[in-house]
C-alpha atoms as a PDB file:
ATOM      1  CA  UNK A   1     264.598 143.969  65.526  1.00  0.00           C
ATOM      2  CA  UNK A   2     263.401 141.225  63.533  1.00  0.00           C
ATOM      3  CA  UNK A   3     263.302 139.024  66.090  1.00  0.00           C
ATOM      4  CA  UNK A   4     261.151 141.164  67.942  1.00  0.00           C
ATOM      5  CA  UNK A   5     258.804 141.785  65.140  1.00  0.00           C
ATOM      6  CA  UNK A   6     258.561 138.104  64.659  1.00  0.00           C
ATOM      7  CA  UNK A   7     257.938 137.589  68.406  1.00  0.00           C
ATOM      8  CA  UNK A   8     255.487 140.539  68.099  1.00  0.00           C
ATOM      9  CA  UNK A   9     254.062 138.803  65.097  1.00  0.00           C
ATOM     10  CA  UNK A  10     253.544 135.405  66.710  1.00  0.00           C
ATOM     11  CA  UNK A  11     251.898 136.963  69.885  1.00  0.00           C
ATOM     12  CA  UNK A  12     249.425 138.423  67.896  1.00  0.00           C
ATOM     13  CA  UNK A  13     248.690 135.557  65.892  1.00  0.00           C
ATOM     14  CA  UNK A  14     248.559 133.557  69.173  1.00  0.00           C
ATOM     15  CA  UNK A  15     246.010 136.094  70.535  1.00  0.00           C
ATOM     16  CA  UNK A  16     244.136 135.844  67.390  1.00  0.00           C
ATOM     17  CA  UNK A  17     244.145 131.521  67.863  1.00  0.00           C
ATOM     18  CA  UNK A  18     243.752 131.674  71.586  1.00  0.00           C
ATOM     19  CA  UNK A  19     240.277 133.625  70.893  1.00  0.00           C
ATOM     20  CA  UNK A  20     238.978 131.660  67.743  1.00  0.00           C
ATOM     21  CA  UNK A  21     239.853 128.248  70.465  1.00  0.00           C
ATOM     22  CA  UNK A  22     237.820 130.170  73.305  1.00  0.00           C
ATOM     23  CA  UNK A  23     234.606 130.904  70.880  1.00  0.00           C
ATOM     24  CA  UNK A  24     235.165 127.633  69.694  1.00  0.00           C
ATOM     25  CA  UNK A  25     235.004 125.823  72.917  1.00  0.00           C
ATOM     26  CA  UNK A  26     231.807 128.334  74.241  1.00  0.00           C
ATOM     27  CA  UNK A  27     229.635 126.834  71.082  1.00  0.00           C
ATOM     28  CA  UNK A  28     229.270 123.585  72.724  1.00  0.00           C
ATOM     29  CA  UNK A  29     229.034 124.836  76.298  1.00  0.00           C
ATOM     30  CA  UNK A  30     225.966 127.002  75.123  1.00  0.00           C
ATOM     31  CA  UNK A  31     224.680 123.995  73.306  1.00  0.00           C
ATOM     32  CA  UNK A  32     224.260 122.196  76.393  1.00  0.00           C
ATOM     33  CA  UNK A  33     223.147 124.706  78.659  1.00  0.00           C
ATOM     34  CA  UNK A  34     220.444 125.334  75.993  1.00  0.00           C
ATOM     35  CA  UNK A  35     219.407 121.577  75.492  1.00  0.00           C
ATOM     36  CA  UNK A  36     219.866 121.688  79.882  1.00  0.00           C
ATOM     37  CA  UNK A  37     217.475 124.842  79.837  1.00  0.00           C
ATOM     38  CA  UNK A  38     215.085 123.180  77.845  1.00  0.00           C
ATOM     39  CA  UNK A  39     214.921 119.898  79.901  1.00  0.00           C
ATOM     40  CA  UNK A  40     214.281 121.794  82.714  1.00  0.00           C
ATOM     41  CA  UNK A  41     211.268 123.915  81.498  1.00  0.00           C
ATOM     42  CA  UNK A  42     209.436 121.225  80.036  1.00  0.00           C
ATOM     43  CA  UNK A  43     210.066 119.395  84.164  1.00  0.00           C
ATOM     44  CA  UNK A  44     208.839 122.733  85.214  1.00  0.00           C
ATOM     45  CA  UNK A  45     205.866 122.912  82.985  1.00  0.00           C
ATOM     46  CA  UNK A  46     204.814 119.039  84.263  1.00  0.00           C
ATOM     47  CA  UNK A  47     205.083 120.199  88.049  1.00  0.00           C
ATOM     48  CA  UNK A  48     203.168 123.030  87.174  1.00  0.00           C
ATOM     49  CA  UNK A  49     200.270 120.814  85.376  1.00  0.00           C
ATOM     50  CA  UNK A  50     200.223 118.729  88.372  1.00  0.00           C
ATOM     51  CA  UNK A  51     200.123 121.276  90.547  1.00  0.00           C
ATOM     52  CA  UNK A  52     196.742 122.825  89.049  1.00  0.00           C
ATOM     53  CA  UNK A  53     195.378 119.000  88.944  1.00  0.00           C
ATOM     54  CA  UNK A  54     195.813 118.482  92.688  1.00  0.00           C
ATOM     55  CA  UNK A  55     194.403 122.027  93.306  1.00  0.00           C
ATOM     56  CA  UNK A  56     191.887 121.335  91.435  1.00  0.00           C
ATOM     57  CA  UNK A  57     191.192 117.769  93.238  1.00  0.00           C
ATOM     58  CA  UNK A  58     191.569 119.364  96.295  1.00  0.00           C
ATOM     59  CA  UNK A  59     188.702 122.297  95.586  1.00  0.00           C
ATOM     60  CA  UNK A  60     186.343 119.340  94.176  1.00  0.00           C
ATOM     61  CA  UNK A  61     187.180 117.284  97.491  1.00  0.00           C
ATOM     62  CA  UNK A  62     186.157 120.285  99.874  1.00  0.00           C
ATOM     63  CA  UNK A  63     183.656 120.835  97.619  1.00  0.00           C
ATOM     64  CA  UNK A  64     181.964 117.155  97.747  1.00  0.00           C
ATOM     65  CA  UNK A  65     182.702 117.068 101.518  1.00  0.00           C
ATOM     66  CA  UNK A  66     180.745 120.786 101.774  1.00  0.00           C
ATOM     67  CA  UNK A  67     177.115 119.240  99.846  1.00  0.00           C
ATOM     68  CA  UNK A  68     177.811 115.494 101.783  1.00  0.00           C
ATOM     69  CA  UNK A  69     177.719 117.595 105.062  1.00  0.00           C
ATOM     70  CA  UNK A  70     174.665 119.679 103.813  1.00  0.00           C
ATOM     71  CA  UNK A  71     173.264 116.476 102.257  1.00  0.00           C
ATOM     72  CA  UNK A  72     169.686 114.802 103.469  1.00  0.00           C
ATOM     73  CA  UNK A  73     168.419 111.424 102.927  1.00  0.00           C
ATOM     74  CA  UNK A  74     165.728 109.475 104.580  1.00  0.00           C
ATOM     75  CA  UNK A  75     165.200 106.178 104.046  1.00  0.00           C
ATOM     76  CA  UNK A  76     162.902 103.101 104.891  1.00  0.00           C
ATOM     77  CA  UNK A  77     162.711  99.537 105.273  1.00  0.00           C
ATOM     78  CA  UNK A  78     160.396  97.116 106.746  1.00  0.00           C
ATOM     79  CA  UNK A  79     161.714  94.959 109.186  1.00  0.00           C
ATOM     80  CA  UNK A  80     160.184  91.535 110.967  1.00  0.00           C
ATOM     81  CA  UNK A  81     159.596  91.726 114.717  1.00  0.00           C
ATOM     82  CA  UNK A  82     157.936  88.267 115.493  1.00  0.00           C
ATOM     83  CA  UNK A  83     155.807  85.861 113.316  1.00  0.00           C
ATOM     84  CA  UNK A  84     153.508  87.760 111.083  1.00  0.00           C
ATOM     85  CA  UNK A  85     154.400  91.213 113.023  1.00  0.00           C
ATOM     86  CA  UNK A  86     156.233  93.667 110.569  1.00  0.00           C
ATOM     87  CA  UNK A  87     157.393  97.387 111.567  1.00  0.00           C
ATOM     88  CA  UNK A  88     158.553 100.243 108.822  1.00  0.00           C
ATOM     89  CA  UNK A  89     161.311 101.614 110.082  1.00  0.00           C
ATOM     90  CA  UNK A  90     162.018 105.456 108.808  1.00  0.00           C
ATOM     91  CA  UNK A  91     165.834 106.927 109.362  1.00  0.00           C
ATOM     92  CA  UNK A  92     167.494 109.968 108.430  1.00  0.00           C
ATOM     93  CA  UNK A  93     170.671 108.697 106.968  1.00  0.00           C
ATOM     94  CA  UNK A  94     171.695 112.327 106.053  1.00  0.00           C
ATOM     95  CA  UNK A  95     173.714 114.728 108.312  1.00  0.00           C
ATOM     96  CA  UNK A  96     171.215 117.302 108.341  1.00  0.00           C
ATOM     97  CA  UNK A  97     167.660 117.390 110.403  1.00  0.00           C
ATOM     98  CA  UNK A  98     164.642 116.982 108.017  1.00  0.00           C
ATOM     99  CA  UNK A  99     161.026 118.148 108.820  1.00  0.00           C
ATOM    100  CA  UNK A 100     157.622 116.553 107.546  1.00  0.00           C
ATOM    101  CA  UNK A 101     159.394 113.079 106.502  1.00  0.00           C
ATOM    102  CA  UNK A 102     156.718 110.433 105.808  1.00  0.00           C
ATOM    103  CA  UNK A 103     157.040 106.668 104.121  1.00  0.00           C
ATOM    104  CA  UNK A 104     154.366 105.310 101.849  1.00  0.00           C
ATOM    105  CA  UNK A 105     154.347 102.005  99.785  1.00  0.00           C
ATOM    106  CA  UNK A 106     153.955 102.533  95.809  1.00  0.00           C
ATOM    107  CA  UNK A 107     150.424 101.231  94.641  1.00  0.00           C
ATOM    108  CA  UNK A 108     148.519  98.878  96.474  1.00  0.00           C
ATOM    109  CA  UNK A 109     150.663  95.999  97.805  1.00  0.00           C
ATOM    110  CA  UNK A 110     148.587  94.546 100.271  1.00  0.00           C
ATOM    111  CA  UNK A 111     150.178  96.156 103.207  1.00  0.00           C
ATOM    112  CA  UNK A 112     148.446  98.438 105.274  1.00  0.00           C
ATOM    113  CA  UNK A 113     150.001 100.920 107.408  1.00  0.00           C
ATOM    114  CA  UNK A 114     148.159 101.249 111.085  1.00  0.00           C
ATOM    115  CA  UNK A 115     149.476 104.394 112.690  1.00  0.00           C
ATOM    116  CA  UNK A 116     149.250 106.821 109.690  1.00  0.00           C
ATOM    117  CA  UNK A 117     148.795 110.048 112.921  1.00  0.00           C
ATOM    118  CA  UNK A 118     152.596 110.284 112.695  1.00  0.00           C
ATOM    119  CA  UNK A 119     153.188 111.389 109.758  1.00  0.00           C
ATOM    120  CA  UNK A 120     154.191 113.350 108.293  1.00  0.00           C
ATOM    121  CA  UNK A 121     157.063 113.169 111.141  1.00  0.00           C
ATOM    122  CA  UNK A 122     157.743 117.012 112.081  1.00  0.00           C
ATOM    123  CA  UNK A 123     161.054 116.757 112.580  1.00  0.00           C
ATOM    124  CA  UNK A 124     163.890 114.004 112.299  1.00  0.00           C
ATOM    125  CA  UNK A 125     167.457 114.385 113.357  1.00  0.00           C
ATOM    126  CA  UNK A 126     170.625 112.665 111.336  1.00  0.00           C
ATOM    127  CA  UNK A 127     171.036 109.201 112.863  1.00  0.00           C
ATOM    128  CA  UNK A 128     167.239 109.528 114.386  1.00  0.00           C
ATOM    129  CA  UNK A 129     164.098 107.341 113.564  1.00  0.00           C
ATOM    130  CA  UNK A 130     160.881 106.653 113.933  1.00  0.00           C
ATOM    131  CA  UNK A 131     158.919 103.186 113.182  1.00  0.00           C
ATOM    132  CA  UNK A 132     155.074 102.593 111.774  1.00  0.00           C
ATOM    133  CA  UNK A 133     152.981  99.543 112.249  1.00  0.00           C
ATOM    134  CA  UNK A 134     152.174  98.021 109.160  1.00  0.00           C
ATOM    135  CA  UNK A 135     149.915  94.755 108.651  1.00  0.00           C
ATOM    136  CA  UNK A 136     149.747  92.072 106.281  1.00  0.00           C
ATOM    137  CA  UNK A 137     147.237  89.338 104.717  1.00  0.00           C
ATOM    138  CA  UNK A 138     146.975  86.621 102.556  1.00  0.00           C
ATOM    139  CA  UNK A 139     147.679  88.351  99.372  1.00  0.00           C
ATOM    140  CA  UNK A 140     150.453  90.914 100.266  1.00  0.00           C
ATOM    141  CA  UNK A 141     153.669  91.137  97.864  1.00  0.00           C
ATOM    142  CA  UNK A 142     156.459  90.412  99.465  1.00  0.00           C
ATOM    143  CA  UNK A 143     158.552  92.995  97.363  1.00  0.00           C
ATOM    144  CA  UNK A 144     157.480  96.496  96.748  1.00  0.00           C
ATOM    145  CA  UNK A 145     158.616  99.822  96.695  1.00  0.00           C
ATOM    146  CA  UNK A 146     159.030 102.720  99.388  1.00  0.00           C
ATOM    147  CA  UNK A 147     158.486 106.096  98.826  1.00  0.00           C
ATOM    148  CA  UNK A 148     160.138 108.478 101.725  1.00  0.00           C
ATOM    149  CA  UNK A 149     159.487 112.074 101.193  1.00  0.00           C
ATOM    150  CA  UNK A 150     160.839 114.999 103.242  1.00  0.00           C
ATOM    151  CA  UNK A 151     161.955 118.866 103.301  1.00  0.00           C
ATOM    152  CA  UNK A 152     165.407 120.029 103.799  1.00  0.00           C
ATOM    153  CA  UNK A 153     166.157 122.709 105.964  1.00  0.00           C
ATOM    154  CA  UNK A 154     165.727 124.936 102.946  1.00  0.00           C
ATOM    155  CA  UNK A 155     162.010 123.621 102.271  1.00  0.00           C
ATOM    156  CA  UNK A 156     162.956 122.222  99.163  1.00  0.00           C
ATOM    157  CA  UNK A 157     161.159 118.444  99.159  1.00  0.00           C
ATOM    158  CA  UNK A 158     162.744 115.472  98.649  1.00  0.00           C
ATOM    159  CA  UNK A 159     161.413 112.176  97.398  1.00  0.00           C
ATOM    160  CA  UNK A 160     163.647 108.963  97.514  1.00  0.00           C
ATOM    161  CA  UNK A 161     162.313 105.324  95.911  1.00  0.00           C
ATOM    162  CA  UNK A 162     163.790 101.956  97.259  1.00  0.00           C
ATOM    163  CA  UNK A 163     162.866  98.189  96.952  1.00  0.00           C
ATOM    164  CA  UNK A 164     161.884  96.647 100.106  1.00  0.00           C
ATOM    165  CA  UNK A 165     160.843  92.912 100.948  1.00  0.00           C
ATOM    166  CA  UNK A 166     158.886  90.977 103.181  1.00  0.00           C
ATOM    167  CA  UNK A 167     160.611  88.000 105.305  1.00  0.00           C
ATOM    168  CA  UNK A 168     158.007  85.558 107.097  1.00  0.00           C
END
């Protein structure tokens, strides 16, 4: 019988060790999974930052692509046909039509624009153009400004200023 209760004895006290070596071995695998767990919530948090930049990039792109679609421009620039012979040539460089575009020079620089009856231009188409007939004399700058003015398809007027020179 003493045997047995020593036998009994020992297989509780080996119950007793066998837990206290299990708990001791789940400290560090709970260490790790925590320190693991960690790692990969902070990688989670990073995709999830750069995930709201490139949505955000993406929105600004469509955006910018939206207003350069619905965007006008009209621009001007006297060019040299022949000696002394000078045209103004007036574009839309936008991608919308404009209406009522006309091109003037800022102050008096000499230059004198012939066939004033077309403008203002009723109505010019992206890509599209019209020229004027301009004439110098002794005394004209040979750099000045443009002024192109026009109306969206909104009516709202636009004005754009733009050096410009003269080549002889």
């Amino acid at each position: 019988m003493n045997v047995i209760n020593t036998i009994v004895d020992f297989l509780k006290n080996w119950k007793d060790v066998i837990e206290i070596v299990i708990t001791l071995l789940t400290i560090p695998i709970s260490i790790i999974a925590y320190f693991k767990a960690s790692k990969a919530n902070k990688l989670q948090n990073k995709i999830n930052e750069i995930e709201l930049k490139l949505k955000q990039y993406e929105q600004e792109k469509m955006e910018k692509e939206k207003e350069e679609a619905n965007s006008s421009c009209v621009e001007a620039r006297v060019v040299t046909i022949g000696k002394g012979k000078h045209r103004m040539k007036v574009w839309n460089s936008g991608n919308i039509t404009v209406h009522n575009v006309s091109a003037r020079f800022e102050g008096d620089v000499g230059i004198i624009i012939m066939d004033r009856e077309k403008q203002p231009f009723e109505e010019l188409e992206p890509g599209k153009n019209y020229e004027l007939v301009v004439v110098t004399y002794d005394g004209s700058t040979t750099k000045f400004k443009i002024i192109t003015e026009w109306e969206d398809i909104n009516g709202v007027k636009h004005q754009k200023s733009q050096m410009g020179d003269l080549k002889y």
